[in-house]
N, C-alpha and C. Protein backbone atom coordinates (compact mmCIF):
# COMPACT_ATOMS: atom_id res chain seq x y z
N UNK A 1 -7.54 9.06 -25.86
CA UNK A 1 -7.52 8.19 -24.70
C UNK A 1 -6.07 7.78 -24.41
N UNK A 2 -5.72 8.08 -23.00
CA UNK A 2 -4.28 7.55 -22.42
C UNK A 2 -3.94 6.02 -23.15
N UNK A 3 -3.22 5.25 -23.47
CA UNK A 3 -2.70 4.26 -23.45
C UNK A 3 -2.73 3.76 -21.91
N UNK A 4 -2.80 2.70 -21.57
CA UNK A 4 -2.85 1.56 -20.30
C UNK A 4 -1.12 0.91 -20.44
N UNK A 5 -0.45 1.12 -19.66
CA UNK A 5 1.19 0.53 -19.99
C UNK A 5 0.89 -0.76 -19.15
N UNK A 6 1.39 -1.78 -19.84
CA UNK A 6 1.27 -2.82 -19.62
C UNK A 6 1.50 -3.59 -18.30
N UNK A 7 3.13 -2.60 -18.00
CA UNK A 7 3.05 -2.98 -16.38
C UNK A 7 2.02 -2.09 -15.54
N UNK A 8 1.50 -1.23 -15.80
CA UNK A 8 0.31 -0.66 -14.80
C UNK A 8 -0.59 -1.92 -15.14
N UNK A 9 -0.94 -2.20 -15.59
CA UNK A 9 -2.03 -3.78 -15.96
C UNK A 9 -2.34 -4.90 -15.22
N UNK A 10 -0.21 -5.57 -15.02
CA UNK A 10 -0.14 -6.35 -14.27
C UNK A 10 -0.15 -6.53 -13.20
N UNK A 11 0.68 -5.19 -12.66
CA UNK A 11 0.19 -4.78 -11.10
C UNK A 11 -0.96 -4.43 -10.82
N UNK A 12 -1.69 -4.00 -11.50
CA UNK A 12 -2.99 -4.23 -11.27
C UNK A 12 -4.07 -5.47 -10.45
N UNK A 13 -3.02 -6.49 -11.98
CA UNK A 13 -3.97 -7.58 -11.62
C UNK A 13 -3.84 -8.19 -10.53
N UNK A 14 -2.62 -8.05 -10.01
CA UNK A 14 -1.96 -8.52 -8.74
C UNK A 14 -2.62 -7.63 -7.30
N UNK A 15 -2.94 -6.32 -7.80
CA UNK A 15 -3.37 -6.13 -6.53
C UNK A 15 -4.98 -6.59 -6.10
N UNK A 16 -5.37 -7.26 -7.47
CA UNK A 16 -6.88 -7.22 -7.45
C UNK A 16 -6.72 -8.95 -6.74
N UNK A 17 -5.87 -9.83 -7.23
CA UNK A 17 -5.67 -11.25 -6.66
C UNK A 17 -5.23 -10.89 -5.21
N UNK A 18 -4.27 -9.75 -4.40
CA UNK A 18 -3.83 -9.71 -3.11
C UNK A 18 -4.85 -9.04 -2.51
N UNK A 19 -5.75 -8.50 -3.01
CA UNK A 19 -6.79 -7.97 -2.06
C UNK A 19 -7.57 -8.90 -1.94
N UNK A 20 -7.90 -9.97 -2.78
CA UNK A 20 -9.02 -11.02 -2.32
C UNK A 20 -8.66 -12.12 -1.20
N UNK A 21 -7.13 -12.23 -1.88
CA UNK A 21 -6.22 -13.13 -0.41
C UNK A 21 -6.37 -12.69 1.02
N UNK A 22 -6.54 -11.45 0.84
CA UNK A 22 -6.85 -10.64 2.01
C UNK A 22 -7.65 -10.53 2.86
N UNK A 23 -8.90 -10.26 1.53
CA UNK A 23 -10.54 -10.66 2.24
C UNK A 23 -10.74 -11.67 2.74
N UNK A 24 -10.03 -12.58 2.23
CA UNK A 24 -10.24 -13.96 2.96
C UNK A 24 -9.50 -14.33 4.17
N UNK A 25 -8.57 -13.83 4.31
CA UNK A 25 -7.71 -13.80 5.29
C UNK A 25 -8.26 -13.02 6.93
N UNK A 26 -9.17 -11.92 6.10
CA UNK A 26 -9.56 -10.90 7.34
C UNK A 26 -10.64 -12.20 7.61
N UNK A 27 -11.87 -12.24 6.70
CA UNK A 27 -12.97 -13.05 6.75
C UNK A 27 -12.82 -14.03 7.63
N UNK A 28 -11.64 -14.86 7.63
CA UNK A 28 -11.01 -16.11 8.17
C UNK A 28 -10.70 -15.74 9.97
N UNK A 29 -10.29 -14.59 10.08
CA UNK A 29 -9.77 -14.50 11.13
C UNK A 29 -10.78 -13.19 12.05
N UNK A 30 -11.47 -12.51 11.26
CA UNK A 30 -12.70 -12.10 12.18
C UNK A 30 -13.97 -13.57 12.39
N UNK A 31 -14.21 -13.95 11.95
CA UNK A 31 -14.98 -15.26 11.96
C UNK A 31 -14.14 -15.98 13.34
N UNK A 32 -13.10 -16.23 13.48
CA UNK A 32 -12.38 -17.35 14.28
C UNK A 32 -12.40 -16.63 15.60
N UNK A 33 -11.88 -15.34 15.53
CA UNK A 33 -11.84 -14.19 16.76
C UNK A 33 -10.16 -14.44 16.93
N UNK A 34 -9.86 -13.47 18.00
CA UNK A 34 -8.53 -13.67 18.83
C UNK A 34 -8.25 -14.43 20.10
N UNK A 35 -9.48 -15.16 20.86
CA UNK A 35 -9.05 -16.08 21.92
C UNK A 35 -9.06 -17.30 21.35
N UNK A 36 -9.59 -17.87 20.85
CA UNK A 36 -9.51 -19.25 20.45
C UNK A 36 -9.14 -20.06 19.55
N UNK A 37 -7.65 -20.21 19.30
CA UNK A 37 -6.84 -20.46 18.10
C UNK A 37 -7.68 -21.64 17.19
N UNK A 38 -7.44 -21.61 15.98
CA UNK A 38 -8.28 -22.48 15.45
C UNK A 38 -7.58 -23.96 15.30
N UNK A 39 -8.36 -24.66 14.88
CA UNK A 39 -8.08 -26.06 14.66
C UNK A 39 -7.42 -26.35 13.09
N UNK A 40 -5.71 -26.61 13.82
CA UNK A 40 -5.53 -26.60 12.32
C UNK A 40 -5.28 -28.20 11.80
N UNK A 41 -5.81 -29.11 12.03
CA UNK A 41 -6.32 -30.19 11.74
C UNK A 41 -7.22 -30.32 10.93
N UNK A 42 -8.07 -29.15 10.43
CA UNK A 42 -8.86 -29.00 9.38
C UNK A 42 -8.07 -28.73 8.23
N UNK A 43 -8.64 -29.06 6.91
CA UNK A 43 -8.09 -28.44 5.90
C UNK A 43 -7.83 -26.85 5.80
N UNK A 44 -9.14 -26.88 5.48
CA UNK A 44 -9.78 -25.44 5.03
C UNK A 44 -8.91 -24.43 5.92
N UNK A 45 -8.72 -24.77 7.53
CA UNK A 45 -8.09 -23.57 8.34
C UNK A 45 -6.55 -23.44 8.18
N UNK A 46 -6.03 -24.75 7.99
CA UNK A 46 -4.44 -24.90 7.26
C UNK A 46 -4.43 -23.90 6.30
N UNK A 47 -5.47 -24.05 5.14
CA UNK A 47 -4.62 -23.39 3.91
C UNK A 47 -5.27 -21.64 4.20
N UNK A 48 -6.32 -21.62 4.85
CA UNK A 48 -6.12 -20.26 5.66
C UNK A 48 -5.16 -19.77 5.79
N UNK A 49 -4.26 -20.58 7.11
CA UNK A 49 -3.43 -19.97 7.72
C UNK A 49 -2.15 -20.49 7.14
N UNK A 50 -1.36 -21.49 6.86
CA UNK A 50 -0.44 -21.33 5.80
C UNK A 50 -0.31 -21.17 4.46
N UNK A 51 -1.26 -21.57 3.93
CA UNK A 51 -1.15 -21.36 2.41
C UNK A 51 -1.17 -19.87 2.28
N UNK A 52 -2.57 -19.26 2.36
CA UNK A 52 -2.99 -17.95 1.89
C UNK A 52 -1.83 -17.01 2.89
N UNK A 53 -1.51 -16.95 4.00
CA UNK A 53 -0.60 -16.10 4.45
C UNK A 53 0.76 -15.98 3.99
N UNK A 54 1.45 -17.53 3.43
CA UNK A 54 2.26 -17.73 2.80
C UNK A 54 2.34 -16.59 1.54
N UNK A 55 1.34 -17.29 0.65
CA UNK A 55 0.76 -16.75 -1.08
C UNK A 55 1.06 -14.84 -0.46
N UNK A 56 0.44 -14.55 0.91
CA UNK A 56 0.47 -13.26 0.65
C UNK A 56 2.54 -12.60 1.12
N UNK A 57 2.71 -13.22 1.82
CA UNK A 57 3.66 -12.52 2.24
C UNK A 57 4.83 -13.04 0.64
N UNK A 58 4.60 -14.08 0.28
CA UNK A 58 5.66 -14.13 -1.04
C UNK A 58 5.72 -12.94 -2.34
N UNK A 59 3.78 -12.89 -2.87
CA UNK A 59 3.39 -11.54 -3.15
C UNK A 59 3.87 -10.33 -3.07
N UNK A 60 3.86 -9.84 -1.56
CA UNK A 60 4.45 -8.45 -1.21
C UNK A 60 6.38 -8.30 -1.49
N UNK A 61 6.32 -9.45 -0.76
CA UNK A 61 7.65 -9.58 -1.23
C UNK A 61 8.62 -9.37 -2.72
N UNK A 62 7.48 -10.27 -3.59
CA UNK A 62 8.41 -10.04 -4.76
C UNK A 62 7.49 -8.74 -5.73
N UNK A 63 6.59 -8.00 -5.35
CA UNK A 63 6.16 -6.91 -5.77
C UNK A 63 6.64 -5.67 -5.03
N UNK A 64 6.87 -5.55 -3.92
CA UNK A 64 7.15 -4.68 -3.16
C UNK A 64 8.76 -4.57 -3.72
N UNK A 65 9.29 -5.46 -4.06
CA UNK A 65 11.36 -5.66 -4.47
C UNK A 65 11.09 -5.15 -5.96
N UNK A 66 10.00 -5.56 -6.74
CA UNK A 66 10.23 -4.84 -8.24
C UNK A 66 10.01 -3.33 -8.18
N UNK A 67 9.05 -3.03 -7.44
CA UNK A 67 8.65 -1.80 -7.65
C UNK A 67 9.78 -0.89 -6.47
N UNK A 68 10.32 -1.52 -6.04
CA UNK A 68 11.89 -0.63 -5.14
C UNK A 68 12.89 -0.50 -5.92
N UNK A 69 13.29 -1.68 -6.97
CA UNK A 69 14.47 -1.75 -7.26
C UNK A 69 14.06 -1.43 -8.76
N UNK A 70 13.07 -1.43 -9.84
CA UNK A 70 13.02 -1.15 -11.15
C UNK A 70 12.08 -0.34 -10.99
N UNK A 71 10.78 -0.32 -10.25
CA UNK A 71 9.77 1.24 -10.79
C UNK A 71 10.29 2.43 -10.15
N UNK A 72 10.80 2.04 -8.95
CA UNK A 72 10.44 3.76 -8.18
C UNK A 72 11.73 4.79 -8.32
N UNK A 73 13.07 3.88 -9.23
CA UNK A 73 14.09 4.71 -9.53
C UNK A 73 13.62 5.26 -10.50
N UNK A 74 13.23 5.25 -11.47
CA UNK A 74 12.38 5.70 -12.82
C UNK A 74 11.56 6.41 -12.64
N UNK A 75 10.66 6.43 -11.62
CA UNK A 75 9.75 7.66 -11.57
C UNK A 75 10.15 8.85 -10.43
N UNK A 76 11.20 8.41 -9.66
CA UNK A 76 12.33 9.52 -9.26
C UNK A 76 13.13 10.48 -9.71
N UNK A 77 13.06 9.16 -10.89
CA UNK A 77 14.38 10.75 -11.67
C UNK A 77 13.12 11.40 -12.31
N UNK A 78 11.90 11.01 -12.56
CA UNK A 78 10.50 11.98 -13.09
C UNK A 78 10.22 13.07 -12.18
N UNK A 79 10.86 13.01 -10.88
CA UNK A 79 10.52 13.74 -9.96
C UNK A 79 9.25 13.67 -8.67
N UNK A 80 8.96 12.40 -8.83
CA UNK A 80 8.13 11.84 -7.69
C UNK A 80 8.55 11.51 -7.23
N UNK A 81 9.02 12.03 -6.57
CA UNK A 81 10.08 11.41 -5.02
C UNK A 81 9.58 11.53 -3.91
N UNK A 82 8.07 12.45 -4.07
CA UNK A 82 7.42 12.36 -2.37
C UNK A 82 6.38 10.94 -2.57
N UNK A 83 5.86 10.91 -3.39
CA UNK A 83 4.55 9.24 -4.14
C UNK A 83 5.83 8.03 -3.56
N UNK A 84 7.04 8.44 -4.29
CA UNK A 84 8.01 6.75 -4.02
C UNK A 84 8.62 6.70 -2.70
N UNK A 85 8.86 7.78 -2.00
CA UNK A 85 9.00 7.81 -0.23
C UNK A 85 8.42 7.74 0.42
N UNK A 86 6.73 7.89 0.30
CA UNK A 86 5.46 7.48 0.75
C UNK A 86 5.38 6.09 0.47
N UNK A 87 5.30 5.65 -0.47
CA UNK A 87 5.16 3.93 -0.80
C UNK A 87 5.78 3.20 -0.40
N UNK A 88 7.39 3.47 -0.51
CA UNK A 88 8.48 2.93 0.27
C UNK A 88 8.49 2.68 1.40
N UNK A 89 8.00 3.89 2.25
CA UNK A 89 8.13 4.10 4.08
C UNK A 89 6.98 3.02 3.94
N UNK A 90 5.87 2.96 3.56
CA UNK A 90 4.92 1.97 3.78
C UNK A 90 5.09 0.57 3.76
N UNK A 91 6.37 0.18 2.63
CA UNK A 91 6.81 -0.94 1.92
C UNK A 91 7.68 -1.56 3.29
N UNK A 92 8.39 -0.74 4.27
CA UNK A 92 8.87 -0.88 5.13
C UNK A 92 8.66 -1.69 6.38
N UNK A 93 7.29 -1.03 6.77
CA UNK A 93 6.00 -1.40 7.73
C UNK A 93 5.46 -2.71 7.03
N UNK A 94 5.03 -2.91 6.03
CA UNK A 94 4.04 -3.93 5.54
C UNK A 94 4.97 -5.27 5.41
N UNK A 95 5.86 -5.28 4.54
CA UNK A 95 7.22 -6.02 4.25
C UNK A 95 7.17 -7.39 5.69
N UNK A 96 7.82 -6.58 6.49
CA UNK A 96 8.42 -7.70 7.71
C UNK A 96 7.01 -8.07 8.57
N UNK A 97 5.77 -7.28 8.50
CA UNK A 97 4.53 -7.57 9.18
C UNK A 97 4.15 -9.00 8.08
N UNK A 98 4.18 -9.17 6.68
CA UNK A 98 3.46 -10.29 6.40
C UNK A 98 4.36 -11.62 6.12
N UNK A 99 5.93 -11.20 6.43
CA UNK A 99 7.20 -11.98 6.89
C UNK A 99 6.96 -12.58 7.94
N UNK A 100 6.79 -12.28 8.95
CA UNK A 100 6.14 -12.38 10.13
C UNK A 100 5.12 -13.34 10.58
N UNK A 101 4.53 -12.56 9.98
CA UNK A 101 2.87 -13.87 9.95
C UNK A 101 2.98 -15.03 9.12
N UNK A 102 3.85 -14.83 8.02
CA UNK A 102 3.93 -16.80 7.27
C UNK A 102 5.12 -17.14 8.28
N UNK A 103 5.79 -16.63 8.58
CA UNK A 103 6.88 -17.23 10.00
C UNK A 103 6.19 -18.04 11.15
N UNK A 104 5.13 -17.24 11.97
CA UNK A 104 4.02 -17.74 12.86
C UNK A 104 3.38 -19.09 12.17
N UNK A 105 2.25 -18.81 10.87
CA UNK A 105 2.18 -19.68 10.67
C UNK A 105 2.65 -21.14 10.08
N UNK A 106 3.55 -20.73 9.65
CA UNK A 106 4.26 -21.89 9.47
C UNK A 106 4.76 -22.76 10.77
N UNK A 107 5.26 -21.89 11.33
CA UNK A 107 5.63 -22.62 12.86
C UNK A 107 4.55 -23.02 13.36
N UNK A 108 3.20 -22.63 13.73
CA UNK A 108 2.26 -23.12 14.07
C UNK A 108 1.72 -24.53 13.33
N UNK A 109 1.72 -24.59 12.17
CA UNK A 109 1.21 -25.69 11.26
C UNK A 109 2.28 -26.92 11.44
N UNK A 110 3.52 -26.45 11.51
CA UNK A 110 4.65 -27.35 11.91
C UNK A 110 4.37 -28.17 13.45
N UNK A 111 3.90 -27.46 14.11
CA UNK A 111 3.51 -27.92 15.69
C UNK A 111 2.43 -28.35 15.54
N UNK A 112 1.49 -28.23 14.76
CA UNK A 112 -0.14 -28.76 14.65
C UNK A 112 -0.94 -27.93 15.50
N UNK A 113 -0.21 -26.75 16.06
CA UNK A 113 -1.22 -26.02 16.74
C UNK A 113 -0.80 -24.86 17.12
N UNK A 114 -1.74 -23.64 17.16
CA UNK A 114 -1.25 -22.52 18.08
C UNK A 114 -1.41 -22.78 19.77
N UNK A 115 -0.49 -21.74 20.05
CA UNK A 115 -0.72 -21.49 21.49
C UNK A 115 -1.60 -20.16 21.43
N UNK A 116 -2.71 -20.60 22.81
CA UNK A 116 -3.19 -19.16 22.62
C UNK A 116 -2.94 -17.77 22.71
N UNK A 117 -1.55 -17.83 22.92
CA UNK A 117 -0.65 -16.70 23.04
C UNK A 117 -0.29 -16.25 21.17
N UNK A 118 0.59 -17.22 20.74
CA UNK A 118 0.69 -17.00 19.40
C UNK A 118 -0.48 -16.89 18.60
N UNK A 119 -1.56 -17.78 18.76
CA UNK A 119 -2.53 -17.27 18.31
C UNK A 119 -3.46 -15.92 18.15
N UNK A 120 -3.43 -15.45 19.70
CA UNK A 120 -3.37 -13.56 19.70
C UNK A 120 -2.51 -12.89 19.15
N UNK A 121 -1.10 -12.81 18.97
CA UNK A 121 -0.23 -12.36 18.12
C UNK A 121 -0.61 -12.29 16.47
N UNK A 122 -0.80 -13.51 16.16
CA UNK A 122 -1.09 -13.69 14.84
C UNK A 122 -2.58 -13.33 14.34
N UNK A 123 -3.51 -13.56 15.14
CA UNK A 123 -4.53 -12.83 14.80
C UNK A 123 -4.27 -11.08 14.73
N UNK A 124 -3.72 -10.69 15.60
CA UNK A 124 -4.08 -9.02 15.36
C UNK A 124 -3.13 -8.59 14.70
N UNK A 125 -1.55 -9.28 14.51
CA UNK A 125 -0.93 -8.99 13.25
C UNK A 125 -1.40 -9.14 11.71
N UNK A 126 -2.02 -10.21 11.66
CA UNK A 126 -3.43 -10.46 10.41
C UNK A 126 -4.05 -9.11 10.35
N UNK A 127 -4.86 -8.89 11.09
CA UNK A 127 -5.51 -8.19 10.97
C UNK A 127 -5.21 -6.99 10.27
N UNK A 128 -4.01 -6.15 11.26
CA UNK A 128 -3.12 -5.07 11.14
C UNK A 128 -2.15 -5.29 9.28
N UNK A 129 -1.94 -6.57 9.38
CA UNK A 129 -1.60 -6.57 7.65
C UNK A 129 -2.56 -5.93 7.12
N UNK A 130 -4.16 -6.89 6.54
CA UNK A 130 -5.00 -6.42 6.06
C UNK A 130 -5.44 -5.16 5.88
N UNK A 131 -5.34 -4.36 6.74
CA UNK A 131 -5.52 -3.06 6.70
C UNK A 131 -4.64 -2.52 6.09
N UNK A 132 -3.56 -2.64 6.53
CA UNK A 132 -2.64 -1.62 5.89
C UNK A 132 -2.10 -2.03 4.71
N UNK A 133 -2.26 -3.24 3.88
CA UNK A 133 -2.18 -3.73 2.70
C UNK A 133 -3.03 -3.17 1.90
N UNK A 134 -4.45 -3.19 2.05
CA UNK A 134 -5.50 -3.19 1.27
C UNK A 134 -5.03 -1.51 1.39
N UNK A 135 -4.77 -0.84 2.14
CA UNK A 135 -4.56 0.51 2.20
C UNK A 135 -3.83 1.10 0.90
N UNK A 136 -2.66 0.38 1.55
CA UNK A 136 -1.71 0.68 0.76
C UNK A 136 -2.12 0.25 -0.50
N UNK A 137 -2.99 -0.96 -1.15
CA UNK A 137 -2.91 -0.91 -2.75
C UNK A 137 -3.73 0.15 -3.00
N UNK A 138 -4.92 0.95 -2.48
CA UNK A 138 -5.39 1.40 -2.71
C UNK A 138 -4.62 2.70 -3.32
N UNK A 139 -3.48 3.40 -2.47
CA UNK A 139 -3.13 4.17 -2.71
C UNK A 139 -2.07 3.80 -4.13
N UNK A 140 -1.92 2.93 -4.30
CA UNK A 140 -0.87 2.39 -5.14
C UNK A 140 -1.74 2.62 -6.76
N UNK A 141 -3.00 1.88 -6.50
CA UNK A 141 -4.19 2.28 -7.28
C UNK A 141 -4.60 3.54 -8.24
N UNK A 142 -4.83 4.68 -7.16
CA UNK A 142 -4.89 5.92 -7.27
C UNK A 142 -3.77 6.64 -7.60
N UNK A 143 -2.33 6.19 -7.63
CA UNK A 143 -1.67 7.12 -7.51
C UNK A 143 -0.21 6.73 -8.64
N UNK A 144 -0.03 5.74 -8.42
CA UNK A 144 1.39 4.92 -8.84
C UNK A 144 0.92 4.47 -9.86
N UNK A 145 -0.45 4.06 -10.21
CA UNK A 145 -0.59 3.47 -11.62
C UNK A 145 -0.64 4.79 -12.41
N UNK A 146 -1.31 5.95 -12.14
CA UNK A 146 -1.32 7.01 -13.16
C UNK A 146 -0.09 7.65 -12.86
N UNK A 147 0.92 7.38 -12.03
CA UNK A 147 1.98 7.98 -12.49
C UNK A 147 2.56 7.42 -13.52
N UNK A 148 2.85 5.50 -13.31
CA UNK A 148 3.28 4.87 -14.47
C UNK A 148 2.64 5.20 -15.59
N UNK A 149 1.12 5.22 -16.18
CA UNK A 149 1.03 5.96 -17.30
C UNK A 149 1.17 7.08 -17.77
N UNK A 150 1.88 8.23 -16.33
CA UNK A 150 2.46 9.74 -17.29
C UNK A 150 3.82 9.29 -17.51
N UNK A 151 4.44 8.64 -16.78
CA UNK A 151 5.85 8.70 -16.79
C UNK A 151 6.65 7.59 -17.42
N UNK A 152 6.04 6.53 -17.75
CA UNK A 152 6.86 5.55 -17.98
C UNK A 152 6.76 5.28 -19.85
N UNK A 153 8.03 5.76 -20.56
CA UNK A 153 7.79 5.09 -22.09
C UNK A 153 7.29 4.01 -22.43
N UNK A 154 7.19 3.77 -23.29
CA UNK A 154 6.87 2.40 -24.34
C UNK A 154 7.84 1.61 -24.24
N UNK A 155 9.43 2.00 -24.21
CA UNK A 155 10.21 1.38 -24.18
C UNK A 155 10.60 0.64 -22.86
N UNK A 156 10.51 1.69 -21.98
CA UNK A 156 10.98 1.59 -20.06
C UNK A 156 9.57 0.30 -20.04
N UNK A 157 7.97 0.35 -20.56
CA UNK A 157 7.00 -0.30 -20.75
C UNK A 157 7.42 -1.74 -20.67
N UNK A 158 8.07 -2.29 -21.88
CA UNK A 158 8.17 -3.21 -22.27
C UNK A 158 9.62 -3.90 -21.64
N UNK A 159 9.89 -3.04 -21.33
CA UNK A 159 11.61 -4.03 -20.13
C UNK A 159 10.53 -4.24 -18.94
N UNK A 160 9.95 -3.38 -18.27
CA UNK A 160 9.69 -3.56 -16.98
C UNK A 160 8.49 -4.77 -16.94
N UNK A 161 7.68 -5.17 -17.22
CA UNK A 161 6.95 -5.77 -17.84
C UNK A 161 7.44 -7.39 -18.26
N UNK A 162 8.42 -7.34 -19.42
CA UNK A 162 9.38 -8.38 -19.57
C UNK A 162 10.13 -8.85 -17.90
N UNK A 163 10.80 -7.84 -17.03
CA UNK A 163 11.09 -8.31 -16.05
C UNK A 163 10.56 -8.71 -14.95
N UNK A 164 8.51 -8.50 -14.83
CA UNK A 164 8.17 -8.67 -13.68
C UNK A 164 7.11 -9.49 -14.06
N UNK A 165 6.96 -10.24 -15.61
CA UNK A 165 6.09 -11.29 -15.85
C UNK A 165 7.60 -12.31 -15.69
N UNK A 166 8.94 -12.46 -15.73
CA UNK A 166 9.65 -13.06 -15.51
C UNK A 166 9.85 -13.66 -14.09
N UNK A 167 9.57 -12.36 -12.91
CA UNK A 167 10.01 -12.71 -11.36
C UNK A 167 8.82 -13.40 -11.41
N UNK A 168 7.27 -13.37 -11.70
CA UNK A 168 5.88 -13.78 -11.42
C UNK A 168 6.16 -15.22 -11.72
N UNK A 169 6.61 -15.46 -12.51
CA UNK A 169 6.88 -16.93 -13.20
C UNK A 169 8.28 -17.81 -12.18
N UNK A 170 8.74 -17.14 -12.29
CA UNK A 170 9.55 -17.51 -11.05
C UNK A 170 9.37 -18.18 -9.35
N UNK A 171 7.93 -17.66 -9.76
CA UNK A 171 7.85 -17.30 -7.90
C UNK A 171 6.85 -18.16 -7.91
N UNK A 172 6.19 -18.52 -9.00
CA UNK A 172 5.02 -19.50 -9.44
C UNK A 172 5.65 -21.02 -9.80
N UNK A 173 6.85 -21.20 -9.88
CA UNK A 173 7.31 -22.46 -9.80
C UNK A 173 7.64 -23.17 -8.66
């Protein structure tokens, strides 16, 4: 039986916590629709729309920067360089789309309200995240975790791992 490398584990677990942020996020915003911005005078639709959009775009952010700057040089010089230019070009697209949307909402929560203009924006940019997030872990899933367990030592294991339970902790304070 393969060994499980520890950072395939954690990213794991992370994509299994960003896909539920997600579900809830789609859930939240097919439920609400795109004409009628919601009431963010409620709790529950606040931490909808800033908290959980926040939680996600910080997420991508500091997972999308480990796996650019410490996984995907390492499994380049392995010779997957079409898997880490595929992920990347994706990392590209997804990146400034969920930048974007904690930008909106934050500005919106700051004003106490959408306009129904920004509110269409931000709904179908939501949306358009979700998809192509959940996409993308999927492929990340299938593809990037069993590369990390052909390609990555015990040793490369335990730095990368050490450095991205370090940024997690970081980003959690």
């Amino acid at each position: 039986m393969t060994r499980q490398p520890l950072i395939a584990s954690l990213l794991h677990e992370e994509h299994v916590q960003t896909i539920s942020a997600l579900q809830r996020l789609e859930e939240f915003l097919m439920g609400q629709g795109g004409k009628r911005p919601p009431e963010l005078k409620r709790p529950e639709n606040r931490e909808v729309v800033g908290g959980i959009t926040a939680g996600i775009a910080a997420e991508v952010q500091r997972h999308f920067g480990f796996e650019e700057t410490y996984l995907f040089p390492l499994l380049a010089e392995q010779g997957q360089m079409g898997m880490v230019g595929m992920l990347a070009g994706e990392h590209q697209v997804i990146l400034p789309l969920a930048s974007g949307l904690a930008r909106r909402a934050e500005a919106a929560i700051n004003a106490g309200a959408f306009t129904e203009t920004d509110w269409a924006a931000f709904h179908g940019d939501g949306l358009d995240l979700c998809e192509r997030e959940i996409f993308h872990i999927q492929k990340e899933e299938m593809g990037l975790l069993g590369a990390i367990a052909a390609f990555v030592d015990n040793e490369s294991d335990e730095r990368l791992s050490a450095l991205y339970s370090q940024m997690v902790a970081a980003t959690a304070e």
